[in-house]
PDB file of N, CA and C in Angstrom:
ATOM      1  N   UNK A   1      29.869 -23.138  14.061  1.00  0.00           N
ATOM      2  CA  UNK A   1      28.749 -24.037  13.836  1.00  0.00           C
ATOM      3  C   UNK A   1      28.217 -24.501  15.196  1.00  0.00           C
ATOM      4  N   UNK A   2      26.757 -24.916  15.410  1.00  0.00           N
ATOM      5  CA  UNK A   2      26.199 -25.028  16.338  1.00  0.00           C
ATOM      6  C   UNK A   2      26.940 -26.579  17.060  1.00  0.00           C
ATOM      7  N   UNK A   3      26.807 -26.701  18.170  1.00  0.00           N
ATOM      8  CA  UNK A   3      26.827 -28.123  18.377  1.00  0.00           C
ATOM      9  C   UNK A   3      25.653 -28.766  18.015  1.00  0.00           C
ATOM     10  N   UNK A   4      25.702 -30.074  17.927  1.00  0.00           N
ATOM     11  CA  UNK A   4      24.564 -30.632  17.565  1.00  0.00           C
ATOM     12  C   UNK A   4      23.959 -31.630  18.923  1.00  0.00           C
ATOM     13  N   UNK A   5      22.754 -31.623  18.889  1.00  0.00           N
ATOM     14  CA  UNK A   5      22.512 -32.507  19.784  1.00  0.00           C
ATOM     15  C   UNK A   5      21.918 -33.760  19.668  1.00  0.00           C
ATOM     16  N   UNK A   6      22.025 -34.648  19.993  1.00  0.00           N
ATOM     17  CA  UNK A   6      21.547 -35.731  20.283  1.00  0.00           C
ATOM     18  C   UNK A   6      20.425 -35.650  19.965  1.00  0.00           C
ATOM     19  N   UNK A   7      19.639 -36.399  18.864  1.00  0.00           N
ATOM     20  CA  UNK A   7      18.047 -36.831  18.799  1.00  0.00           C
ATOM     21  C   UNK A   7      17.097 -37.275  20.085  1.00  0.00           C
ATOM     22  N   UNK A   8      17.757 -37.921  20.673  1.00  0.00           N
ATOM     23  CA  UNK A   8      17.164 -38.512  21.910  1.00  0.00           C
ATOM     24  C   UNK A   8      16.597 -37.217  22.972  1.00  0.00           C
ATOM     25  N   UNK A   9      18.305 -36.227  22.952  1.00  0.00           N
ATOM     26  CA  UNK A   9      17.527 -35.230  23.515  1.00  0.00           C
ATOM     27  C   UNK A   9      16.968 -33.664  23.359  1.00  0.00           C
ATOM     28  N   UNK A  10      16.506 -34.254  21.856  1.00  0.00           N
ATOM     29  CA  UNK A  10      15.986 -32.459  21.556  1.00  0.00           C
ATOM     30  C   UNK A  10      14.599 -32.276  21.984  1.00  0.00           C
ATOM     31  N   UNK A  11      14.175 -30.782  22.437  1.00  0.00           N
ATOM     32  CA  UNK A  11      13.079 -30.615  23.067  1.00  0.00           C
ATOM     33  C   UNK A  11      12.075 -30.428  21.703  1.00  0.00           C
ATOM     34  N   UNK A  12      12.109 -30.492  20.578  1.00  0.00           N
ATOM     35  CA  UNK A  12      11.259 -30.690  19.588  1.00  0.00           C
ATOM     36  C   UNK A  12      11.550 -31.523  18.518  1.00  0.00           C
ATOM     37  N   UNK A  13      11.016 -31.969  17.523  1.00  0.00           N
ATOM     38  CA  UNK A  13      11.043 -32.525  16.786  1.00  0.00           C
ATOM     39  C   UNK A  13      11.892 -32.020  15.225  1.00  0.00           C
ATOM     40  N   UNK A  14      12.246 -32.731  13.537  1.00  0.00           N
ATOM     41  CA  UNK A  14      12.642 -31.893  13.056  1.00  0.00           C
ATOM     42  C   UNK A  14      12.329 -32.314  11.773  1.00  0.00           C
ATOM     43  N   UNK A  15      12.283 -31.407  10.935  1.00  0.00           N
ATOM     44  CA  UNK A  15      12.071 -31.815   9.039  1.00  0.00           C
ATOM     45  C   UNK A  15      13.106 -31.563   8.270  1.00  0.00           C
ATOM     46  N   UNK A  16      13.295 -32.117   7.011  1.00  0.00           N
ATOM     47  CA  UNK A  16      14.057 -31.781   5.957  1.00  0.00           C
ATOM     48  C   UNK A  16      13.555 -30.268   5.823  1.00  0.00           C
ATOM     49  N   UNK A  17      14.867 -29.323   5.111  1.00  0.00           N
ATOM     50  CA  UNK A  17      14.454 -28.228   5.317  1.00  0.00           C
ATOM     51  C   UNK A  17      13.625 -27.929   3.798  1.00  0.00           C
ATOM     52  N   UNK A  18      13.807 -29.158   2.950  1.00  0.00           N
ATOM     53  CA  UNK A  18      13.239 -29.119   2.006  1.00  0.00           C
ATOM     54  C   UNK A  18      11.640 -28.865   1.983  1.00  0.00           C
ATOM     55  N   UNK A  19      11.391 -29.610   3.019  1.00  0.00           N
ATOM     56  CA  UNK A  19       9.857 -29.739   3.876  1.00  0.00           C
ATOM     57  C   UNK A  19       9.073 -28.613   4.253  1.00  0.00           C
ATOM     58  N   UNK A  20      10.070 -27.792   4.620  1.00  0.00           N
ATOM     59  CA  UNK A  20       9.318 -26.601   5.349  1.00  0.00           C
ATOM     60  C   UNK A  20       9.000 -25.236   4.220  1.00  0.00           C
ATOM     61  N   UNK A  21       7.282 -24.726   4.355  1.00  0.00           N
ATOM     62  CA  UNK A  21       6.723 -24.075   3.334  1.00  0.00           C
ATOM     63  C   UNK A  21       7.742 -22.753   3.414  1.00  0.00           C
ATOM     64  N   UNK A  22       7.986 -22.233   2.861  1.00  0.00           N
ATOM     65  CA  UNK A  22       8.008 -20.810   2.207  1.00  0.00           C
ATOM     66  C   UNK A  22       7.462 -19.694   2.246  1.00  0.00           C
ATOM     67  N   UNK A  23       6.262 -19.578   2.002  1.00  0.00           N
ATOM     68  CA  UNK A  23       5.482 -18.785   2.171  1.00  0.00           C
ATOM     69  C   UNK A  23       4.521 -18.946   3.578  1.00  0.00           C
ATOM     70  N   UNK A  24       3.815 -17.603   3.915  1.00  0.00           N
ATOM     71  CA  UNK A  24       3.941 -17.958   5.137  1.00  0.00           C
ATOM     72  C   UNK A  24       2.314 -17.726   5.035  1.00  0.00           C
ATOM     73  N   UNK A  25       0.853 -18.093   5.813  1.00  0.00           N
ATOM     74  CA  UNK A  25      -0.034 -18.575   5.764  1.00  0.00           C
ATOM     75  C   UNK A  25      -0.784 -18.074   6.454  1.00  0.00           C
ATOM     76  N   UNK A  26      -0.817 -17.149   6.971  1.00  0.00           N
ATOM     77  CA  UNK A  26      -1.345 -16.648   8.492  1.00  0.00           C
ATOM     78  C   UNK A  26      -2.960 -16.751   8.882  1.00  0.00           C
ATOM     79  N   UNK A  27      -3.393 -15.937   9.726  1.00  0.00           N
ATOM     80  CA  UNK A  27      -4.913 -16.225  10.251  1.00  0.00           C
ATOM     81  C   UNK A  27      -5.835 -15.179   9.306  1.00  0.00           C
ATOM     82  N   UNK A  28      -5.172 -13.834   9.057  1.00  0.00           N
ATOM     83  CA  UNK A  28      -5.717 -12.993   8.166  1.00  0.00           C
ATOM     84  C   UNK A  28      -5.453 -12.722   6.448  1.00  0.00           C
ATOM     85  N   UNK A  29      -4.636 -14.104   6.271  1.00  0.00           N
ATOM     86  CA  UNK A  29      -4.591 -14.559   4.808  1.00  0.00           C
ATOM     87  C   UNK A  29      -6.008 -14.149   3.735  1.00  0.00           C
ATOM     88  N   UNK A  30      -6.857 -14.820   4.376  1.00  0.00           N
ATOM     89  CA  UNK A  30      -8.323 -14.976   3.168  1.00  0.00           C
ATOM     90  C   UNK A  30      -8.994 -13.563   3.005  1.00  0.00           C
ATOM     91  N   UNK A  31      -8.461 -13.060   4.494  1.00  0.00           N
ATOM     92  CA  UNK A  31      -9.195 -11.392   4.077  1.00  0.00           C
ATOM     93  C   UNK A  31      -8.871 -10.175   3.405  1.00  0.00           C
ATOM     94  N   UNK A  32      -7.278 -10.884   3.840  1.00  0.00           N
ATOM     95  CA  UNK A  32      -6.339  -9.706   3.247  1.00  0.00           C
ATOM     96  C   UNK A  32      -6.799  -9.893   1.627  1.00  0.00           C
ATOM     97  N   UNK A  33      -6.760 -11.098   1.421  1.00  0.00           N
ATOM     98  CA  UNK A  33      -6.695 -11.113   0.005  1.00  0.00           C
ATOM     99  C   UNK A  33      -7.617 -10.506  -0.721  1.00  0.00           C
ATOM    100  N   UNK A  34      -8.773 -11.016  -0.139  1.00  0.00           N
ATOM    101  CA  UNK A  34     -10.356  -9.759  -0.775  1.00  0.00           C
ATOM    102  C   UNK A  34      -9.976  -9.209  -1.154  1.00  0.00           C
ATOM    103  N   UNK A  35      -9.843  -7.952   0.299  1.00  0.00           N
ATOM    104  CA  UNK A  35      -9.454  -7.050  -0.076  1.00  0.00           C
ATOM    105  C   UNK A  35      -8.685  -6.466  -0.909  1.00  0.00           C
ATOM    106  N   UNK A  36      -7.404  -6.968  -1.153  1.00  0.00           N
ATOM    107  CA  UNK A  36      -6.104  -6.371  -2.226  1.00  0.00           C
ATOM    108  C   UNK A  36      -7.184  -6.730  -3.565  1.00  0.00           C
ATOM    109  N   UNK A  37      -7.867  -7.762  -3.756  1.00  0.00           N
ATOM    110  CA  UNK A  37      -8.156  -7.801  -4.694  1.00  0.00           C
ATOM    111  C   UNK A  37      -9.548  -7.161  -5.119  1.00  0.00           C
ATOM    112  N   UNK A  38      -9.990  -6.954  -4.246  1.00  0.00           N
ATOM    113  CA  UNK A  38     -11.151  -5.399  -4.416  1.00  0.00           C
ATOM    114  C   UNK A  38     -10.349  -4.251  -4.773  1.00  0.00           C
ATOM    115  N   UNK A  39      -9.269  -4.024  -3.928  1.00  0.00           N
ATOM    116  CA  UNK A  39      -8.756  -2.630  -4.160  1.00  0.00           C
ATOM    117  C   UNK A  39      -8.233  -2.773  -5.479  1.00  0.00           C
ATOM    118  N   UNK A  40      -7.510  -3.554  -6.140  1.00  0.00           N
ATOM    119  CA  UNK A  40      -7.111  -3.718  -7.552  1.00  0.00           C
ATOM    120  C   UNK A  40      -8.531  -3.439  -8.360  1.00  0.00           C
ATOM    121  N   UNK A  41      -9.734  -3.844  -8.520  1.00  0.00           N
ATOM    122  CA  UNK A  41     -10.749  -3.232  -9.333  1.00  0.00           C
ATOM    123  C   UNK A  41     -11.148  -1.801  -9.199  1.00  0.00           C
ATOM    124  N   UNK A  42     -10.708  -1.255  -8.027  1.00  0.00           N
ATOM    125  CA  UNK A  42     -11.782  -0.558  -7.536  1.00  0.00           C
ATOM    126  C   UNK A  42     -10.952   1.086  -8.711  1.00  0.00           C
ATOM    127  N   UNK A  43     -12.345   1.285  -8.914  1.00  0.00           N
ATOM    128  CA  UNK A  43     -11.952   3.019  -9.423  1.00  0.00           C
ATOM    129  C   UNK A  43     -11.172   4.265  -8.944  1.00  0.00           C
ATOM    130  N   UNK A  44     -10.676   4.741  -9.782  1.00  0.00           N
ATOM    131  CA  UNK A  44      -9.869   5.700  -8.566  1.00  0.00           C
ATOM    132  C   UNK A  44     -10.241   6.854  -8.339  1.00  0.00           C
ATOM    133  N   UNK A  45     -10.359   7.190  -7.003  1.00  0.00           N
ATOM    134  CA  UNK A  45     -11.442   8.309  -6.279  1.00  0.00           C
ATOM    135  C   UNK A  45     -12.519   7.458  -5.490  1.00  0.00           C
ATOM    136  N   UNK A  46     -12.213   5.933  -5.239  1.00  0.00           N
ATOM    137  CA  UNK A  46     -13.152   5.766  -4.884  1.00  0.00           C
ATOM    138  C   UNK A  46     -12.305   4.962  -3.497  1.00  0.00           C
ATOM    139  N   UNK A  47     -13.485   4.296  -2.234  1.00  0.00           N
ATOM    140  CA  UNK A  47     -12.343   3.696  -1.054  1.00  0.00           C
ATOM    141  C   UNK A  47     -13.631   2.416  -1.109  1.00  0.00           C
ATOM    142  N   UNK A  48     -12.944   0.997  -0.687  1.00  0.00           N
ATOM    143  CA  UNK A  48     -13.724   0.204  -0.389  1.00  0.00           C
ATOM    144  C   UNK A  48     -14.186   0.700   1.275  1.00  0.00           C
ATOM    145  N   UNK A  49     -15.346  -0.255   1.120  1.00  0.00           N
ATOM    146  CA  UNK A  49     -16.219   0.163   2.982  1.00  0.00           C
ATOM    147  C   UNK A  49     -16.733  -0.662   3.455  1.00  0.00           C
ATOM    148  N   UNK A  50     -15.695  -1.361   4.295  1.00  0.00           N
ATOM    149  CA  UNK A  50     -16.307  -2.879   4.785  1.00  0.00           C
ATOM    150  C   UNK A  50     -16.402  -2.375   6.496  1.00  0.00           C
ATOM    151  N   UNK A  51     -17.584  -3.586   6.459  1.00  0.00           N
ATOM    152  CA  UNK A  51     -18.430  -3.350   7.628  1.00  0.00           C
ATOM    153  C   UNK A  51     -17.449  -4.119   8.440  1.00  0.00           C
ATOM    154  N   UNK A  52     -17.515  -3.356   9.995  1.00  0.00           N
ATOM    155  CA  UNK A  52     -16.134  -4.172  11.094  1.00  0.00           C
ATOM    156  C   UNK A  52     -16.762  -5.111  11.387  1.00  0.00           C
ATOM    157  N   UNK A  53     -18.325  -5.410  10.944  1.00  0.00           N
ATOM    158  CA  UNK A  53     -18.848  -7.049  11.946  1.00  0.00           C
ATOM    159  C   UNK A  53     -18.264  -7.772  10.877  1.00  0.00           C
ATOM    160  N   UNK A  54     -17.994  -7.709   9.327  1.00  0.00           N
ATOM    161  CA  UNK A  54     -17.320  -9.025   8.647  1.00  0.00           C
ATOM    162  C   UNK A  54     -15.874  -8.810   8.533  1.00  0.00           C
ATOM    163  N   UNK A  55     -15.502  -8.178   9.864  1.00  0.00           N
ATOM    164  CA  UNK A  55     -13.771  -8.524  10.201  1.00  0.00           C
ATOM    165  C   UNK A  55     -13.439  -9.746  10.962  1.00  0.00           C
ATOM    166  N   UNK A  56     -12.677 -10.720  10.911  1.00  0.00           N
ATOM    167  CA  UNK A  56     -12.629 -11.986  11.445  1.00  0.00           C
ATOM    168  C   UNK A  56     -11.891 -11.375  12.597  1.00  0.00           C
ATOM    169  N   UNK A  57     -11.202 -10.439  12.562  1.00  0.00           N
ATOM    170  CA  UNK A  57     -10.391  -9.811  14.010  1.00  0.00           C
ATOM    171  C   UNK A  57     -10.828  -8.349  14.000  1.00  0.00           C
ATOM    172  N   UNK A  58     -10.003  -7.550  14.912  1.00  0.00           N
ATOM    173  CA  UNK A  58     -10.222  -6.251  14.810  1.00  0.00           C
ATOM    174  C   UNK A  58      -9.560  -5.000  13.980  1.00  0.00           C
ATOM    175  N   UNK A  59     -10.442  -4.188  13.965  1.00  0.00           N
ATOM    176  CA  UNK A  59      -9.989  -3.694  13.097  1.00  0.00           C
ATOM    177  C   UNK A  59      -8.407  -2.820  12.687  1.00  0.00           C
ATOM    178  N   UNK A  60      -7.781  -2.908  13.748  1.00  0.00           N
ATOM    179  CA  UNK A  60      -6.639  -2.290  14.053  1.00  0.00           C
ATOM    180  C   UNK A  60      -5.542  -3.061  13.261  1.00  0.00           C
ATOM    181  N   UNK A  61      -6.159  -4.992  13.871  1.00  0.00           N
ATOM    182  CA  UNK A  61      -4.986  -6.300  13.536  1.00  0.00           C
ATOM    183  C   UNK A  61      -5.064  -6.428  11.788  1.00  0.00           C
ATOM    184  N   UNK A  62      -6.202  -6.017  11.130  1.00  0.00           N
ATOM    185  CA  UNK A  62      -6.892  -6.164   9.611  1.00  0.00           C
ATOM    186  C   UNK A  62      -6.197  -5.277   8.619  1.00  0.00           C
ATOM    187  N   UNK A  63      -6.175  -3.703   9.379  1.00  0.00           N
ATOM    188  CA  UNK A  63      -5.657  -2.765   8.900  1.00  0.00           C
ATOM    189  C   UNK A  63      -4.107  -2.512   8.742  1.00  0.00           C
ATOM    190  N   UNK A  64      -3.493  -3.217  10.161  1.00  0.00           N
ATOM    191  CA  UNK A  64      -1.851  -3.670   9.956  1.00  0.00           C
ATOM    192  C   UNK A  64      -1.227  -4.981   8.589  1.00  0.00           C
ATOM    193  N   UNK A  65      -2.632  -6.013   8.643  1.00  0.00           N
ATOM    194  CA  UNK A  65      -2.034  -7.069   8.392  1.00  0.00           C
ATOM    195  C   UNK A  65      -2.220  -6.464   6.581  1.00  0.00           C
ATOM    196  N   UNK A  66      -3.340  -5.435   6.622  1.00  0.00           N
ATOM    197  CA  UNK A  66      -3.522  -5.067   4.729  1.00  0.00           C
ATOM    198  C   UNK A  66      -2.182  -4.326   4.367  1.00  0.00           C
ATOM    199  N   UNK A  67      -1.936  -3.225   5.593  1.00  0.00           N
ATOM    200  CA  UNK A  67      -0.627  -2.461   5.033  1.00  0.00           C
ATOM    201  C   UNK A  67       1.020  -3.360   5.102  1.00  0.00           C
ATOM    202  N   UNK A  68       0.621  -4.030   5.656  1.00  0.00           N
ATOM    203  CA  UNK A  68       1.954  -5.084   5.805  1.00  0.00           C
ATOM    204  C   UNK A  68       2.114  -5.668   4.228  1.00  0.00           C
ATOM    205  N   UNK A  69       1.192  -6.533   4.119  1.00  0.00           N
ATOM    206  CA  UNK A  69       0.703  -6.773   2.360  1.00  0.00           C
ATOM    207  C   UNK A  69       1.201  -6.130   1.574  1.00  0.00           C
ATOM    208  N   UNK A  70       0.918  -5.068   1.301  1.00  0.00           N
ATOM    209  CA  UNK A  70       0.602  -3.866   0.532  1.00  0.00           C
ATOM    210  C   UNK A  70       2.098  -3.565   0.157  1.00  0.00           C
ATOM    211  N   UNK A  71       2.476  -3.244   1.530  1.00  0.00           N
ATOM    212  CA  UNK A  71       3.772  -2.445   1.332  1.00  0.00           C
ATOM    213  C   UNK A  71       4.938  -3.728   0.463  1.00  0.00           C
ATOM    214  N   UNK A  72       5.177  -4.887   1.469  1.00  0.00           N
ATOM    215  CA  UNK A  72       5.663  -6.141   0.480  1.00  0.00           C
ATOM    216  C   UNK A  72       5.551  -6.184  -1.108  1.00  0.00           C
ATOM    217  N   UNK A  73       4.051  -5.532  -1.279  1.00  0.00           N
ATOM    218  CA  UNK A  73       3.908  -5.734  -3.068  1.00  0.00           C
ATOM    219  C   UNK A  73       4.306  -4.609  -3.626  1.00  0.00           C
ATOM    220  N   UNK A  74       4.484  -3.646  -3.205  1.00  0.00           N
ATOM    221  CA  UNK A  74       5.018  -2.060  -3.426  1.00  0.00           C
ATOM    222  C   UNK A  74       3.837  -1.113  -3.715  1.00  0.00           C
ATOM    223  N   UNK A  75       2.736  -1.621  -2.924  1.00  0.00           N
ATOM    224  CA  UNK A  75       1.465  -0.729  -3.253  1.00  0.00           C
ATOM    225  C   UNK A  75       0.999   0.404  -2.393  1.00  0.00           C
ATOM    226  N   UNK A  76       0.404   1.401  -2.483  1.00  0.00           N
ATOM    227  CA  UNK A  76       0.740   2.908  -1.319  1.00  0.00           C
ATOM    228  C   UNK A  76      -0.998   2.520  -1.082  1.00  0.00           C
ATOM    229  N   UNK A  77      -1.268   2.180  -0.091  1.00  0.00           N
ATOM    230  CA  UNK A  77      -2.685   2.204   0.202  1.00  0.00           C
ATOM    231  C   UNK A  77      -2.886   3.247   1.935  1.00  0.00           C
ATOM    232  N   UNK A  78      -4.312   3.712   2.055  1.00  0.00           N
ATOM    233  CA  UNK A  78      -4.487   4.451   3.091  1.00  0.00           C
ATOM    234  C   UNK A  78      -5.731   3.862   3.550  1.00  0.00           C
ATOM    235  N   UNK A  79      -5.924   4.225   4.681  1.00  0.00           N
ATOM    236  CA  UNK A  79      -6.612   3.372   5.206  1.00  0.00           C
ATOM    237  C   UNK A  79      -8.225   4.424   6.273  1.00  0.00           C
ATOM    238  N   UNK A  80      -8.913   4.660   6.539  1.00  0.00           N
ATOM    239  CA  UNK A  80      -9.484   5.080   7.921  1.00  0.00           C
ATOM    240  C   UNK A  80     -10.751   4.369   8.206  1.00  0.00           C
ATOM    241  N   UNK A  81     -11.243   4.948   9.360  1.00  0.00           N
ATOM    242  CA  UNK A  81     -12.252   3.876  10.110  1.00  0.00           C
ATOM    243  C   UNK A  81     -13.324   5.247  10.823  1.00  0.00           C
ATOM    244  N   UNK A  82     -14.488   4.553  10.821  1.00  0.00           N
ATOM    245  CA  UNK A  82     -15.692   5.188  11.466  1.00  0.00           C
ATOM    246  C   UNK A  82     -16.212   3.971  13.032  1.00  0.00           C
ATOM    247  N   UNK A  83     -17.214   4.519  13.169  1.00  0.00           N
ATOM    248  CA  UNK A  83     -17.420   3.498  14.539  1.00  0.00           C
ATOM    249  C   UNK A  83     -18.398   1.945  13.965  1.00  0.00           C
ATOM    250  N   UNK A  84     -18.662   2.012  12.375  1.00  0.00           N
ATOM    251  CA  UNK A  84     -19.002   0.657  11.390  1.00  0.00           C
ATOM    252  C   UNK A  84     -18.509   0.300  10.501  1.00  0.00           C
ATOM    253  N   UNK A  85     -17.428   1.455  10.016  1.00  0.00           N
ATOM    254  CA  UNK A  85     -16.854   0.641   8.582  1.00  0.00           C
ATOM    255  C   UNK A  85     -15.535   1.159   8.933  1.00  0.00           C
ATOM    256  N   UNK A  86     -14.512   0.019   8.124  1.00  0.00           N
ATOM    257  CA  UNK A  86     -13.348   0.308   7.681  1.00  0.00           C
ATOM    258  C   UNK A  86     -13.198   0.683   6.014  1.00  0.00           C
ATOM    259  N   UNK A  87     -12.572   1.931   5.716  1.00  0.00           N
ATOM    260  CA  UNK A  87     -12.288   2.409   4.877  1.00  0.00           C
ATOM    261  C   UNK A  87     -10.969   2.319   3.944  1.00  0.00           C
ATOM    262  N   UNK A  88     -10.723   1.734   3.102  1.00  0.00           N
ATOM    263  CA  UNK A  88      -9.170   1.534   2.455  1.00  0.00           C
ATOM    264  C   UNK A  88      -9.728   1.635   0.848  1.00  0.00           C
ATOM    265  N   UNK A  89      -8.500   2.425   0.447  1.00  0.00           N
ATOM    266  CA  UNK A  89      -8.359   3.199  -0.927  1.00  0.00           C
ATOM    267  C   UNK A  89      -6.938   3.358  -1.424  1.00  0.00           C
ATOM    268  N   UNK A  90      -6.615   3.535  -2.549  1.00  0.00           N
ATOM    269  CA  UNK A  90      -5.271   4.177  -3.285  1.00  0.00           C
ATOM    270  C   UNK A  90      -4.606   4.752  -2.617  1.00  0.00           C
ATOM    271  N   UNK A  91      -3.815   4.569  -1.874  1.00  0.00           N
ATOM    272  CA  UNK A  91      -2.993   5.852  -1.195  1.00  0.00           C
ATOM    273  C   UNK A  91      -2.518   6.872  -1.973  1.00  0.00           C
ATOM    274  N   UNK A  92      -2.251   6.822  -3.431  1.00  0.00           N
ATOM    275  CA  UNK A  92      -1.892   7.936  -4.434  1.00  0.00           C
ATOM    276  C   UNK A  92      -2.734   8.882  -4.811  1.00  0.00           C
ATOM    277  N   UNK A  93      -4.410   8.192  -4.268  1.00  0.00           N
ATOM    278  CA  UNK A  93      -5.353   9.324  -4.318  1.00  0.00           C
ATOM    279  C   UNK A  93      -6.133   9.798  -3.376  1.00  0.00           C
ATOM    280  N   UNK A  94      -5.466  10.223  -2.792  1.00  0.00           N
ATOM    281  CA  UNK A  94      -5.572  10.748  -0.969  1.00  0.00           C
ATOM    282  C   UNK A  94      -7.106  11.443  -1.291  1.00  0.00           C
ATOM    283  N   UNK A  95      -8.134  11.246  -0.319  1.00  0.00           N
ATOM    284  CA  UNK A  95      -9.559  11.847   0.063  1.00  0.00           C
ATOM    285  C   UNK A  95      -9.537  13.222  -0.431  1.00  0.00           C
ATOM    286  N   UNK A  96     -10.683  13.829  -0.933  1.00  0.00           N
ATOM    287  CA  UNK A  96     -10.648  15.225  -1.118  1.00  0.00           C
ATOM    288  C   UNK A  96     -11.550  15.668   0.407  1.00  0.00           C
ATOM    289  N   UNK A  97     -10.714  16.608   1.194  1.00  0.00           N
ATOM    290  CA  UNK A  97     -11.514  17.055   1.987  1.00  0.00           C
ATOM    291  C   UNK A  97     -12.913  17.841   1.672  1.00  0.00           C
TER     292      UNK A  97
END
């Protein structure tokens, strides 16, 4: 077990651990979510196509933070990008070349 230290001299502060959230909240929360929840309507054979100017970050940090998501919920999504849109679809129904 840790030692404990002195209140007087801890370099931060502290909460009941009852206090502290659970779930975790991040900066690309509101977009991710759209999205998962576009991709849940969306038809299959088809990819959503969002424009990179209504990415709140880039498109690299958007595309990690959807497959991060994704994978957590057990969903196979794919993803690609042009030099204006980001592209994400079913991963079970891979593009017909």
């Amino acid at each position: 077990m840790a030692k404990k230290i002195p209140s007087g001299d801890a370099n931060f502060g502290s909460v009941p651990q009852s206090d502290v959230p659970l779930t975790r909240n991040g900066k690309h929360k509101q977009i991710v979510t759209q999205i998962l929840r576009d991709l849940d309507r969306l038809e299959d054979g088809r990819a959503l196509k969002i424009p990179l100017r209504a990415l709140p970050d880039s498109k690299a940090n958007i595309r990690s933070a959807v497959s991060r998501v994704a994978r957590l919920r057990g969903l196979d999504v794919s993803t690609a990008s042009d030099e204006k849109f980001l592209y994400i679809w079913h991963g079970s129904n891979e593009a017909k070349k």
